[in-house]
Every structure is written in structure tokens, then in C-alpha cells.
PDB file of N, CA and C in Angstrom:
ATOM      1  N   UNK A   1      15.041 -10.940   1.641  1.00  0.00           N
ATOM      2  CA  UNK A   1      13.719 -10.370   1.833  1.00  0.00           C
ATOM      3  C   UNK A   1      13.631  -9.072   1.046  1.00  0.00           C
ATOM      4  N   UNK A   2      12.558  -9.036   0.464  1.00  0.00           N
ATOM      5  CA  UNK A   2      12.146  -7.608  -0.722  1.00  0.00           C
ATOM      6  C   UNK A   2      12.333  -6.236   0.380  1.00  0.00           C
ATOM      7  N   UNK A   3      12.651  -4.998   0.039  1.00  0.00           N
ATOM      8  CA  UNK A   3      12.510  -3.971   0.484  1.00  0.00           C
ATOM      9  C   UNK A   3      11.113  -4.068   1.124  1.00  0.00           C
ATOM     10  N   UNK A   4      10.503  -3.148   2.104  1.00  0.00           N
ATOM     11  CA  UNK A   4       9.402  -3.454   3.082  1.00  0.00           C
ATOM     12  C   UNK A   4       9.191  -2.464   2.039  1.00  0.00           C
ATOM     13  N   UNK A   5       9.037  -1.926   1.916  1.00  0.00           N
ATOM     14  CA  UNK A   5       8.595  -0.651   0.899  1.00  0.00           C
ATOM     15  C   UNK A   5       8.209  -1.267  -0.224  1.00  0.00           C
ATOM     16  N   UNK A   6       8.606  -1.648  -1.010  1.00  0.00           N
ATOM     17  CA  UNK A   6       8.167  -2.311  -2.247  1.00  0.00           C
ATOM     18  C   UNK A   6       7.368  -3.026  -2.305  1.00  0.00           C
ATOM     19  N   UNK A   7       7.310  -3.940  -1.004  1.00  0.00           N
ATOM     20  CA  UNK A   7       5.921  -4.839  -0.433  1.00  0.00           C
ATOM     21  C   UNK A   7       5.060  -4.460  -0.290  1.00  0.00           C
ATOM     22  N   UNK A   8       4.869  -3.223   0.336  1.00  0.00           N
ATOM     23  CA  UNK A   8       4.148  -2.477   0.745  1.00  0.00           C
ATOM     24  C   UNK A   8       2.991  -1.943  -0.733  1.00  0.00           C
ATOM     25  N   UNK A   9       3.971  -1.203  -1.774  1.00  0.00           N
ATOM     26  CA  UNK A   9       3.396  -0.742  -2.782  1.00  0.00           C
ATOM     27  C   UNK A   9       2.555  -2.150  -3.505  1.00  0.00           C
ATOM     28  N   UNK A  10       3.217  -3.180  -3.574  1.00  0.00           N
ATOM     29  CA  UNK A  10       3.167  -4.193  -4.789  1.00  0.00           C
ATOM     30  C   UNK A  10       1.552  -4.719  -4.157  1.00  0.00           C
ATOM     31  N   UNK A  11       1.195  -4.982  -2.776  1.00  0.00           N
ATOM     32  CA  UNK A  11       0.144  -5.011  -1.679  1.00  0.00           C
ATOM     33  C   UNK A  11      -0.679  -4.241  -1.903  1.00  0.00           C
ATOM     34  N   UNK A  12      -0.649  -2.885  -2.004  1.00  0.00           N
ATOM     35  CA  UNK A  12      -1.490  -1.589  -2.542  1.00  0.00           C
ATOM     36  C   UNK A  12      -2.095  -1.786  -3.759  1.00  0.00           C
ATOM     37  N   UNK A  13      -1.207  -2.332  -4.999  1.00  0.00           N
ATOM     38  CA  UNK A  13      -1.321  -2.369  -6.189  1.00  0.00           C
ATOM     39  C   UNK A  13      -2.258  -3.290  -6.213  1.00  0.00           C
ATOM     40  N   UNK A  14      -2.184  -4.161  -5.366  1.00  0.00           N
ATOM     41  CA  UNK A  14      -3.117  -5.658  -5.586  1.00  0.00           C
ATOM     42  C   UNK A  14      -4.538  -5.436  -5.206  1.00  0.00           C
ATOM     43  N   UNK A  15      -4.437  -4.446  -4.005  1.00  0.00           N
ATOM     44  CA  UNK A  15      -5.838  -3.906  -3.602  1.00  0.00           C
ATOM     45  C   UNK A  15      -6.565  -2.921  -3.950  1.00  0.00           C
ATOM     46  N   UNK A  16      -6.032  -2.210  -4.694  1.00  0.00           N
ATOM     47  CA  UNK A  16      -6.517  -1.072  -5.866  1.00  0.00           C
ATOM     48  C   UNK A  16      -7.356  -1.978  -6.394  1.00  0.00           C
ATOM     49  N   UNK A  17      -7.019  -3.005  -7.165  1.00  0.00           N
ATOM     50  CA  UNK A  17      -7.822  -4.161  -8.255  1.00  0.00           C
ATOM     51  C   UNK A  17      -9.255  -4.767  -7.228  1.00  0.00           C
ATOM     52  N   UNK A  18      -9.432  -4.613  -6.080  1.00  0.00           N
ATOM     53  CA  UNK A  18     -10.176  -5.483  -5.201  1.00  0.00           C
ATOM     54  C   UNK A  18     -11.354  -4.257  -5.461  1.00  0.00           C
ATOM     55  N   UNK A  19     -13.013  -4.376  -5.786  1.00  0.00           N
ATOM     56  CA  UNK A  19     -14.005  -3.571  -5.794  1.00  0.00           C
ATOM     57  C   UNK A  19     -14.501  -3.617  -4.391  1.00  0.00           C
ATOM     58  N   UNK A  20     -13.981  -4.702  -3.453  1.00  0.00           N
ATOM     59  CA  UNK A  20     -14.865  -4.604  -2.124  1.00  0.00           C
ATOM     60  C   UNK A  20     -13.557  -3.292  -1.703  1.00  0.00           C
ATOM     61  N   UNK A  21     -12.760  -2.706  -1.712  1.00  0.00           N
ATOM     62  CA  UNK A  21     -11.845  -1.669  -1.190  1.00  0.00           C
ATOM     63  C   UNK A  21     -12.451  -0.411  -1.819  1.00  0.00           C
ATOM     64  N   UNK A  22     -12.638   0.575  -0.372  1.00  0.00           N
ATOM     65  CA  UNK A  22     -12.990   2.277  -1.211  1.00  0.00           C
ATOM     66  C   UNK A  22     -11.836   3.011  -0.746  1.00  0.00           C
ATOM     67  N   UNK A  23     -10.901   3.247  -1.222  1.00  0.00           N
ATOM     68  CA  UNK A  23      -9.605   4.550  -1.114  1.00  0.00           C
ATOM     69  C   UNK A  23      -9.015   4.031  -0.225  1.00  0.00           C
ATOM     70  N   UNK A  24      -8.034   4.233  -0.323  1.00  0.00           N
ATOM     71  CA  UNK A  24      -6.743   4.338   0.280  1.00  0.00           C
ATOM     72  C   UNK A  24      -6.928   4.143   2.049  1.00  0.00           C
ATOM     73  N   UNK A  25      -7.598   4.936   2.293  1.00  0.00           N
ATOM     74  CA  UNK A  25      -7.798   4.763   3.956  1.00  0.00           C
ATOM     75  C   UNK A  25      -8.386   3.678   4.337  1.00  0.00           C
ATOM     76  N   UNK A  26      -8.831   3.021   3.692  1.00  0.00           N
ATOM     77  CA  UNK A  26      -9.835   1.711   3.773  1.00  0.00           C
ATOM     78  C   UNK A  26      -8.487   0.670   3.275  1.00  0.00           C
ATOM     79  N   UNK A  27      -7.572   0.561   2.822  1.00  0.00           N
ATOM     80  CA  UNK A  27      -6.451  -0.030   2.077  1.00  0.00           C
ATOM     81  C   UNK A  27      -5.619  -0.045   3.277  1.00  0.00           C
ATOM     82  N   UNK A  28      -5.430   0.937   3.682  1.00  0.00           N
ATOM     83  CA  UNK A  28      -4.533   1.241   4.947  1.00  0.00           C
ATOM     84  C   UNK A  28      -5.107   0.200   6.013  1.00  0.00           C
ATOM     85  N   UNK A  29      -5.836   0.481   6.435  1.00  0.00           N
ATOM     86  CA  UNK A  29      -6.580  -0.137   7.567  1.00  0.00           C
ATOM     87  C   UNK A  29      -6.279  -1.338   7.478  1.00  0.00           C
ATOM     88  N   UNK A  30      -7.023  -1.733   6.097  1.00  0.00           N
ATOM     89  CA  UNK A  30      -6.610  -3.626   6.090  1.00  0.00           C
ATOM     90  C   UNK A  30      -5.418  -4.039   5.718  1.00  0.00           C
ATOM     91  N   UNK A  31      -4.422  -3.267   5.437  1.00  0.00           N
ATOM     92  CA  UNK A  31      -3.159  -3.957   5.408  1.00  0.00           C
ATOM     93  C   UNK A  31      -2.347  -3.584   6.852  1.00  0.00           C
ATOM     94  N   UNK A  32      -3.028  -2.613   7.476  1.00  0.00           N
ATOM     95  CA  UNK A  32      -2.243  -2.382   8.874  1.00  0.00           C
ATOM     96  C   UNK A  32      -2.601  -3.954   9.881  1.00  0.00           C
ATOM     97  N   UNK A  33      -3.980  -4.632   9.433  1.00  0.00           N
ATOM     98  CA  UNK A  33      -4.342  -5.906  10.386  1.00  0.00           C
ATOM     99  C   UNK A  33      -3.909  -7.015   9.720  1.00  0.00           C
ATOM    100  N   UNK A  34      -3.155  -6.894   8.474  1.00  0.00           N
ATOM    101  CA  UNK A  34      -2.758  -8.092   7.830  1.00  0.00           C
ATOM    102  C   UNK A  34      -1.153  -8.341   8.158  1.00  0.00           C
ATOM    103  N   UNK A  35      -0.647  -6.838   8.441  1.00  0.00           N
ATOM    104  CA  UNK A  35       0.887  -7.340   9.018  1.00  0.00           C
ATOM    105  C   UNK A  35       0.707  -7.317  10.483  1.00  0.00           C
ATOM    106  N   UNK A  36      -0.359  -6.640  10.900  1.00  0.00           N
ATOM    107  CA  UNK A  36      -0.825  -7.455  12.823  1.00  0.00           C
ATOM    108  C   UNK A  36      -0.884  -9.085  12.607  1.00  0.00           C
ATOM    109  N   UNK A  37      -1.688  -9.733  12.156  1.00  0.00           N
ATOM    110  CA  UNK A  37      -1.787 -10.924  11.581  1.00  0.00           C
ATOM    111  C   UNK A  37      -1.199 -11.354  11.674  1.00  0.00           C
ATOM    112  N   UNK A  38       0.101 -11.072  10.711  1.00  0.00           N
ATOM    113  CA  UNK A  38       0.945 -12.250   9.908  1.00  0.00           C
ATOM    114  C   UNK A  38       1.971 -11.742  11.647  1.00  0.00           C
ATOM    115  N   UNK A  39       2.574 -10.900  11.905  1.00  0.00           N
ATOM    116  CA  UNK A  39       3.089 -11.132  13.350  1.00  0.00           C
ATOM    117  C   UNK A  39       2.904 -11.842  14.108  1.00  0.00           C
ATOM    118  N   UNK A  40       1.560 -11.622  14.523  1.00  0.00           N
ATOM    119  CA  UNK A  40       1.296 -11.803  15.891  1.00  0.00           C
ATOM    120  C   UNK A  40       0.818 -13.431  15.726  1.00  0.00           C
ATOM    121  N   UNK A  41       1.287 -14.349  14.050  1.00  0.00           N
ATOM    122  CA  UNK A  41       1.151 -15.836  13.912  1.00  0.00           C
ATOM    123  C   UNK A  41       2.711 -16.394  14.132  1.00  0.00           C
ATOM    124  N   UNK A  42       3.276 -15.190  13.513  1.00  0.00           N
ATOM    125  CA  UNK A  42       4.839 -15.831  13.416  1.00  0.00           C
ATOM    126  C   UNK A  42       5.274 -15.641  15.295  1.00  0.00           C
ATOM    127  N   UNK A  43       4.825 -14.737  15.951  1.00  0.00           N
ATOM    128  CA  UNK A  43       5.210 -14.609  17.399  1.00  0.00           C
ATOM    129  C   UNK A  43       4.507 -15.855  18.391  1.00  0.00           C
ATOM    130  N   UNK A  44       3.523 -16.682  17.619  1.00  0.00           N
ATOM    131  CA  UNK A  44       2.500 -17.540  18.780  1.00  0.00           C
ATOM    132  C   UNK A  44       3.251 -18.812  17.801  1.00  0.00           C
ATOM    133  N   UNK A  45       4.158 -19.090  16.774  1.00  0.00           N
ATOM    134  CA  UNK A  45       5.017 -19.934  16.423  1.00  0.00           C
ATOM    135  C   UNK A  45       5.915 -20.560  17.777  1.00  0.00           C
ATOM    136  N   UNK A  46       6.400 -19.212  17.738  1.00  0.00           N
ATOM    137  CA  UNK A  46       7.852 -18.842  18.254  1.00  0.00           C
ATOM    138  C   UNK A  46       7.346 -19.665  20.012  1.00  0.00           C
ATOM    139  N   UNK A  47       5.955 -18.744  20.726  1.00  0.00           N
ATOM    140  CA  UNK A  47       5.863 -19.378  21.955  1.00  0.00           C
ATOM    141  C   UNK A  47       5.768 -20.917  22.242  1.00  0.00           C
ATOM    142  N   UNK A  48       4.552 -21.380  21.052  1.00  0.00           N
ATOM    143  CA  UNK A  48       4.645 -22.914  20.892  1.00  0.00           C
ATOM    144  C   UNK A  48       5.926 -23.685  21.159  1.00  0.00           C
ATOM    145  N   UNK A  49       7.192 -23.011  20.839  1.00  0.00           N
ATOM    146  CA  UNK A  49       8.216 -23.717  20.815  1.00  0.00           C
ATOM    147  C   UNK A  49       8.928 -23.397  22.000  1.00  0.00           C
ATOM    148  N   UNK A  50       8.746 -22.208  22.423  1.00  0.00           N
ATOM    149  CA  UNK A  50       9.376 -22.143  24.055  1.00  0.00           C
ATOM    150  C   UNK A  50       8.944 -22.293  25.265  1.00  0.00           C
ATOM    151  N   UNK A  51       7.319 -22.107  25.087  1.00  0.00           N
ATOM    152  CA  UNK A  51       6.308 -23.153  26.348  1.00  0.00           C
ATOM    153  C   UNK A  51       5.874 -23.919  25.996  1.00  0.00           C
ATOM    154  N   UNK A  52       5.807 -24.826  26.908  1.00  0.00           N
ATOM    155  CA  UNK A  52       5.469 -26.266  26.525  1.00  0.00           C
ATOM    156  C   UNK A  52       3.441 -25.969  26.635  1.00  0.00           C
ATOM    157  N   UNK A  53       3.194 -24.930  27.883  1.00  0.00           N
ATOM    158  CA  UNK A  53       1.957 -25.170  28.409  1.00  0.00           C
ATOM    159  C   UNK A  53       0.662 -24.001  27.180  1.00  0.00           C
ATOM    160  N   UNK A  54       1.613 -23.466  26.031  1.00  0.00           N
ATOM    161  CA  UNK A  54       1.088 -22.235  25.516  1.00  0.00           C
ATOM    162  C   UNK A  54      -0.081 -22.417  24.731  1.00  0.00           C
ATOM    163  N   UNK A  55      -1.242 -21.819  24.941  1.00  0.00           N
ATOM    164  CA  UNK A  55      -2.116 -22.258  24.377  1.00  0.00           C
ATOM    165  C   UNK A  55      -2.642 -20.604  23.803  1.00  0.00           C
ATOM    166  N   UNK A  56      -3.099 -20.701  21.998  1.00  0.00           N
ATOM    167  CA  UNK A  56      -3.299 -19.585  21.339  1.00  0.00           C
ATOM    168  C   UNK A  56      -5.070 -18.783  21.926  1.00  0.00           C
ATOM    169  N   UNK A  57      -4.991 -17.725  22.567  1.00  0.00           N
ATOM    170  CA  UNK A  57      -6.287 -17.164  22.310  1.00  0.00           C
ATOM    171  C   UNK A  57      -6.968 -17.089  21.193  1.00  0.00           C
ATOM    172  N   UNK A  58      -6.648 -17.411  20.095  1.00  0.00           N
ATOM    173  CA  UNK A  58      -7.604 -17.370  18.677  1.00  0.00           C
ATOM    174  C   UNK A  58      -7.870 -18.544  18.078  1.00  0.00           C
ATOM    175  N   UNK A  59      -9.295 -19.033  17.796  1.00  0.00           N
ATOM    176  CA  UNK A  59      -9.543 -20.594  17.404  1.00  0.00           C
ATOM    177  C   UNK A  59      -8.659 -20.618  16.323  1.00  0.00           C
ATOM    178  N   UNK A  60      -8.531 -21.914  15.785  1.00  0.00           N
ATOM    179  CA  UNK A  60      -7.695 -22.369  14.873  1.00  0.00           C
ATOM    180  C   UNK A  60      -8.167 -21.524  13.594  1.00  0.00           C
ATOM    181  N   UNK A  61      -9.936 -21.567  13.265  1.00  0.00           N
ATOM    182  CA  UNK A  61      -9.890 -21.048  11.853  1.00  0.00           C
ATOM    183  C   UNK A  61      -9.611 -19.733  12.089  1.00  0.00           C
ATOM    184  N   UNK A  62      -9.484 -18.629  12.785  1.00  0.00           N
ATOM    185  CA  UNK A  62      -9.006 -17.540  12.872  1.00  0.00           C
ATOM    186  C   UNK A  62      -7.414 -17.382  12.603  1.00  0.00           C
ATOM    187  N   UNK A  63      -6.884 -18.480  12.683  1.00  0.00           N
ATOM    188  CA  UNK A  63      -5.484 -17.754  12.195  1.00  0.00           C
ATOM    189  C   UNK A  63      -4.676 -17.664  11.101  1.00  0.00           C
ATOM    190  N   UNK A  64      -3.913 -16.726  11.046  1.00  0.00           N
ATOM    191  CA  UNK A  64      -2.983 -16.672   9.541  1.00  0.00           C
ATOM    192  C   UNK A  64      -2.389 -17.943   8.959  1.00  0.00           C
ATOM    193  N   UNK A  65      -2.146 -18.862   9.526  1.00  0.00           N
ATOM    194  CA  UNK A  65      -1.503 -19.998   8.868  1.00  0.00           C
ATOM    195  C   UNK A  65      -2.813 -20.793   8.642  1.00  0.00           C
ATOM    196  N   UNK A  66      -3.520 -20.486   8.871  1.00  0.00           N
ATOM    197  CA  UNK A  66      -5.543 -21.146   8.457  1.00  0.00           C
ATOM    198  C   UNK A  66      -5.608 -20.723   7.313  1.00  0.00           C
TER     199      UNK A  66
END
């Protein structure tokens, strides 16, 4: 796995290029809900497989693997 740091920048770099993004604080924000995201898909993985009864609060097209 890449340094989290380097991810981090290479992510930045990509959203610099995006015109719907204004500065940095606006950059921040949406990459702070994109690694909420990508967690909190890889953690409702993880329950699927250890309750049988687990059912996701977020419709299907809402999620990261969507």
C-alpha cells in the first residue's frame, strides 16, 4: 500500500484539475467524506460477513462500491 501521504497529495493534485472545486478547504472537505466513504463500505463488507441478519442503512445507489 502507497504511503497515506502520497495518496493524499496525488488526490489533491487530481482535484486542483476539477473547476467544480474552490481552494483547498472545499478539497479538504470532500476528500475527508471520500475516505468516510470508502471506510465505512469496507466496514459494512466486513458486517455482511459476520451477521447473517445485517442489513446496510444506505440504498444500494448510495454506496462506494455503486
Amino acid at each position: 500500500m502507497p504511503n497515506v501521504s502520497n495518496l493524499v497529495k496525488t488526490i489533491q493534485d487530481i482535484m486542483r484539475k476539477d473547476a467544480g472545486t474552490y481552494g483547498d478547504a472545499q478539497r479538504l472537505e470532500q476528500l475527508g467524506w471520500m475516505f468516510f466513504l470508502k471506510i465505512f463500505d469496507d466496514r459494512e463488507k466486513e458486517m455482511e460477513l459476520v451477521r447473517d441478519a445485517y442489513k446496510s442503512p444506505l440504498p444500494k445507489s448510495l454506496r462506494w462500491s455503486t
